[in-house]
N, C-alpha and C. Protein backbone atom coordinates (compact mmCIF):
# COMPACT_ATOMS: atom_id res chain seq x y z
N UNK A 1 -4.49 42.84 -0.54
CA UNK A 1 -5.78 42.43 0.00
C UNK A 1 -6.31 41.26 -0.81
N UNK A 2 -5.84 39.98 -0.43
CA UNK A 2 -6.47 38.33 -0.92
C UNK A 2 -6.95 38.13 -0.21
N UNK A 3 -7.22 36.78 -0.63
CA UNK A 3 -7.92 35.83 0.02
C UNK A 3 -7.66 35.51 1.40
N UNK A 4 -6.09 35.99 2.03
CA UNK A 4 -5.34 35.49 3.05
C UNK A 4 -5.77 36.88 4.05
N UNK A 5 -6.10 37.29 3.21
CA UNK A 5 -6.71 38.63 4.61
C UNK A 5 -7.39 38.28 5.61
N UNK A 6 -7.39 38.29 6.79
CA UNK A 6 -8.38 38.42 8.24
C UNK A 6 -9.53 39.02 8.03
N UNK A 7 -9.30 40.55 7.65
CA UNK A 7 -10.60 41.06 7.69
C UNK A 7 -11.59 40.56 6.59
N UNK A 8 -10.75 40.08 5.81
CA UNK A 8 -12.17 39.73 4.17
C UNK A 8 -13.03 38.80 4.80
N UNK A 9 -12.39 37.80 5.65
CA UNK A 9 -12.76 36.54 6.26
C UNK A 9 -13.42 36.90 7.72
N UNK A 10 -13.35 38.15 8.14
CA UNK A 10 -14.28 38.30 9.13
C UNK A 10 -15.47 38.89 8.33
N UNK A 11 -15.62 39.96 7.49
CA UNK A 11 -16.31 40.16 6.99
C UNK A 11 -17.38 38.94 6.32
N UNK A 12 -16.60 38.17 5.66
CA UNK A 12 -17.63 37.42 4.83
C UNK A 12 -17.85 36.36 5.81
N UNK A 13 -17.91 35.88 7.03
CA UNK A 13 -18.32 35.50 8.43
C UNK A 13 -19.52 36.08 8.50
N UNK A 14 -19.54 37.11 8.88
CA UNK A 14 -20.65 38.40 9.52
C UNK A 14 -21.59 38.41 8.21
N UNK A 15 -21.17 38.23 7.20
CA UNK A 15 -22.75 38.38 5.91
C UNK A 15 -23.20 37.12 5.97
N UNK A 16 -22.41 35.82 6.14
CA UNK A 16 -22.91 34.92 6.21
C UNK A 16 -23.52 34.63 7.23
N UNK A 17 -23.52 34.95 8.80
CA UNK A 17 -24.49 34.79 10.22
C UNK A 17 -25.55 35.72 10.00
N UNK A 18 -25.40 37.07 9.16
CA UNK A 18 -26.72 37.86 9.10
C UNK A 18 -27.84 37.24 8.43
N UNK A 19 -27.42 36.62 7.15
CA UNK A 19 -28.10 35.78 6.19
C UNK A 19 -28.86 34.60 6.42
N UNK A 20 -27.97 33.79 7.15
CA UNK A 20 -28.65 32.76 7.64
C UNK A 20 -28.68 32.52 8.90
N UNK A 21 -28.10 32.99 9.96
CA UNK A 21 -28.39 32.94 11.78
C UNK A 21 -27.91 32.04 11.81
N UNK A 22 -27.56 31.85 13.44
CA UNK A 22 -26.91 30.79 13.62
C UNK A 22 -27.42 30.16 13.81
N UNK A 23 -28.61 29.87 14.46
CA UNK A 23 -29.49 28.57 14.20
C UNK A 23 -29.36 27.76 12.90
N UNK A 24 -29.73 28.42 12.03
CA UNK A 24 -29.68 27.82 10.81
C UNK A 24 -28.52 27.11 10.66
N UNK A 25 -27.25 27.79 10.57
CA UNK A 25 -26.28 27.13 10.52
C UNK A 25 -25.51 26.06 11.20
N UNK A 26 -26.17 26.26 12.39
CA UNK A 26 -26.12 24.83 13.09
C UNK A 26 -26.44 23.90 13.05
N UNK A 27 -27.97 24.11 12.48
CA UNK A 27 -28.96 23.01 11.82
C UNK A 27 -28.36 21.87 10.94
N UNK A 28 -27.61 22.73 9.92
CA UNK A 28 -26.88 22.41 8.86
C UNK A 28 -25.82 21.60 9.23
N UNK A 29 -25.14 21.98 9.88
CA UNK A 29 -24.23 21.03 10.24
C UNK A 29 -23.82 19.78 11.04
N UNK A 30 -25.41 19.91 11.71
CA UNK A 30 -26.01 18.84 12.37
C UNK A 30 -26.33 18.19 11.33
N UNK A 31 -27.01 18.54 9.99
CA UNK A 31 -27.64 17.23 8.73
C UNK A 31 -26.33 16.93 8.35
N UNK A 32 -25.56 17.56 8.49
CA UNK A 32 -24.05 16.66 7.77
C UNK A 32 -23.61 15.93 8.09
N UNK A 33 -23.42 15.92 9.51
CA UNK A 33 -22.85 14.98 10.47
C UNK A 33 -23.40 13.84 10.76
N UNK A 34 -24.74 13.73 10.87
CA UNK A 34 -25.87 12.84 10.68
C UNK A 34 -26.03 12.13 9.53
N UNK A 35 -25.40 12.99 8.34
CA UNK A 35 -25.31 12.43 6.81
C UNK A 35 -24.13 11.59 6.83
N UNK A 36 -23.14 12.01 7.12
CA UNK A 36 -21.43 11.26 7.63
C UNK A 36 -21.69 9.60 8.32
N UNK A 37 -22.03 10.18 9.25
CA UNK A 37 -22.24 9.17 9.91
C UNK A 37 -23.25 7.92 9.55
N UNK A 38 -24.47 7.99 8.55
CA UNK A 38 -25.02 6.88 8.08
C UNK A 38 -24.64 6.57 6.98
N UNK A 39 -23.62 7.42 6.38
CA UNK A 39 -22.34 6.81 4.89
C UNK A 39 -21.26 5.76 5.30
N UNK A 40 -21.10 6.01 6.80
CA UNK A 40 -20.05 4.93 7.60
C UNK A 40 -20.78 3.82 7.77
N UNK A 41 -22.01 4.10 8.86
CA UNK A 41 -22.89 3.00 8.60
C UNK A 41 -22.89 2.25 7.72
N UNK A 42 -23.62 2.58 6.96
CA UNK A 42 -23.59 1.88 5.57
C UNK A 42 -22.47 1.27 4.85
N UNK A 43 -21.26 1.93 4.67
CA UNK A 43 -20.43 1.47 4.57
C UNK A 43 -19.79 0.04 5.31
N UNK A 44 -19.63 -0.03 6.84
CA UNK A 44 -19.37 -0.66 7.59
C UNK A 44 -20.39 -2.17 7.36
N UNK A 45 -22.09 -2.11 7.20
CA UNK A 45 -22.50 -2.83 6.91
C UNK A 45 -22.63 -3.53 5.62
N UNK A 46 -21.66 -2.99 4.72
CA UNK A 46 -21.50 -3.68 3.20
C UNK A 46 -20.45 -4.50 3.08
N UNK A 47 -19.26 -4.29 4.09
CA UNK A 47 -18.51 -5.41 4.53
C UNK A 47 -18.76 -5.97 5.57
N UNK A 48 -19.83 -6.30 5.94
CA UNK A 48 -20.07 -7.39 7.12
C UNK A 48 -20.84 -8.04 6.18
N UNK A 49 -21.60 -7.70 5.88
CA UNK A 49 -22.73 -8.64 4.65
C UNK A 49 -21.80 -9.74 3.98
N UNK A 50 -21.05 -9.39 3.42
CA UNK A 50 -20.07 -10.24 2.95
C UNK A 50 -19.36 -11.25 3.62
N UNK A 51 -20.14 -12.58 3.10
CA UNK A 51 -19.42 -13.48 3.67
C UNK A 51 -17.82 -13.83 3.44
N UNK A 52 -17.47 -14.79 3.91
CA UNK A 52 -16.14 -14.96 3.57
C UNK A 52 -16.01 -16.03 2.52
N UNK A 53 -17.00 -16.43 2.20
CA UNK A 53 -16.94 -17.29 0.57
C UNK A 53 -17.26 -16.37 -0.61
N UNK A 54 -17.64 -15.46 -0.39
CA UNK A 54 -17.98 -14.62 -1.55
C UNK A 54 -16.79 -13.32 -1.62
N UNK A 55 -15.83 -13.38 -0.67
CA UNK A 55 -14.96 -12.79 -0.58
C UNK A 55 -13.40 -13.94 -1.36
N UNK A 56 -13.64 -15.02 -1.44
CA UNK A 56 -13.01 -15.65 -1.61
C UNK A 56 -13.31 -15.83 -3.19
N UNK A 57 -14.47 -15.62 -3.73
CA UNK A 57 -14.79 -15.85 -4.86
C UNK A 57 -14.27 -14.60 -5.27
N UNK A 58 -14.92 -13.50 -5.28
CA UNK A 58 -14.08 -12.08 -5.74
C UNK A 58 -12.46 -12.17 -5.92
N UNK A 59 -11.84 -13.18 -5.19
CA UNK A 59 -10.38 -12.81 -5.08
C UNK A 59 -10.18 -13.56 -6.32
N UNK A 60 -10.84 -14.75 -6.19
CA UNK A 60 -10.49 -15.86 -7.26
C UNK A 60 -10.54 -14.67 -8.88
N UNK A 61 -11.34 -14.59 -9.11
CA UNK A 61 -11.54 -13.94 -9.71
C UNK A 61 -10.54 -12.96 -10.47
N UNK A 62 -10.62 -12.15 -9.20
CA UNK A 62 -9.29 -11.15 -9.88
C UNK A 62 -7.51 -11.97 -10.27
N UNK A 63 -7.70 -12.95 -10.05
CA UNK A 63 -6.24 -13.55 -10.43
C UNK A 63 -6.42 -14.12 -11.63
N UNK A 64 -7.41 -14.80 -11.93
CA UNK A 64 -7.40 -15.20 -13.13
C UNK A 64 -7.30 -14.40 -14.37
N UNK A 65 -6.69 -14.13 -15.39
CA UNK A 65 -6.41 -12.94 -16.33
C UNK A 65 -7.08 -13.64 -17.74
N UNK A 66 -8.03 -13.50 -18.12
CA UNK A 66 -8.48 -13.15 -19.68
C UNK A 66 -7.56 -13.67 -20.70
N UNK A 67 -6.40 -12.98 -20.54
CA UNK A 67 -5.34 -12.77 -21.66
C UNK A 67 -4.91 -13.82 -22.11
């Protein structure tokens, strides 16, 4: 009786919908998804911002070595 059991995992299902309902838990996973999705956003708009001269400067950059 692990972790790989069915019933442990139905069980701890059923304490977790008593606890918090499913409303709740839907709620929740609606703020995540909503959270996901404006990390892409955001993401997506941090390479558009970037022009292509300042992308060109960054590159420069990394080739040149210190040493």
């Amino acid at each position: 009786m692990g972790f790989g059991s069915i019933w442990h995992w139905v069980i701890v299902l059923v304490v977790v919908l008593l606890l918090f309902g499913s409303g709740k838990i839907s709620g929740i996973m609606g703020d995540v998804a909503k959270g996901i999705k404006s990390f892409k956003k955001g993401m997506k708009d941090d390479d558009d911002d970037q022009s292509p001269q300042a992308r060109t400067t960054i590159d420069a950059t990394k080739e040149k070595d210190p040493v």
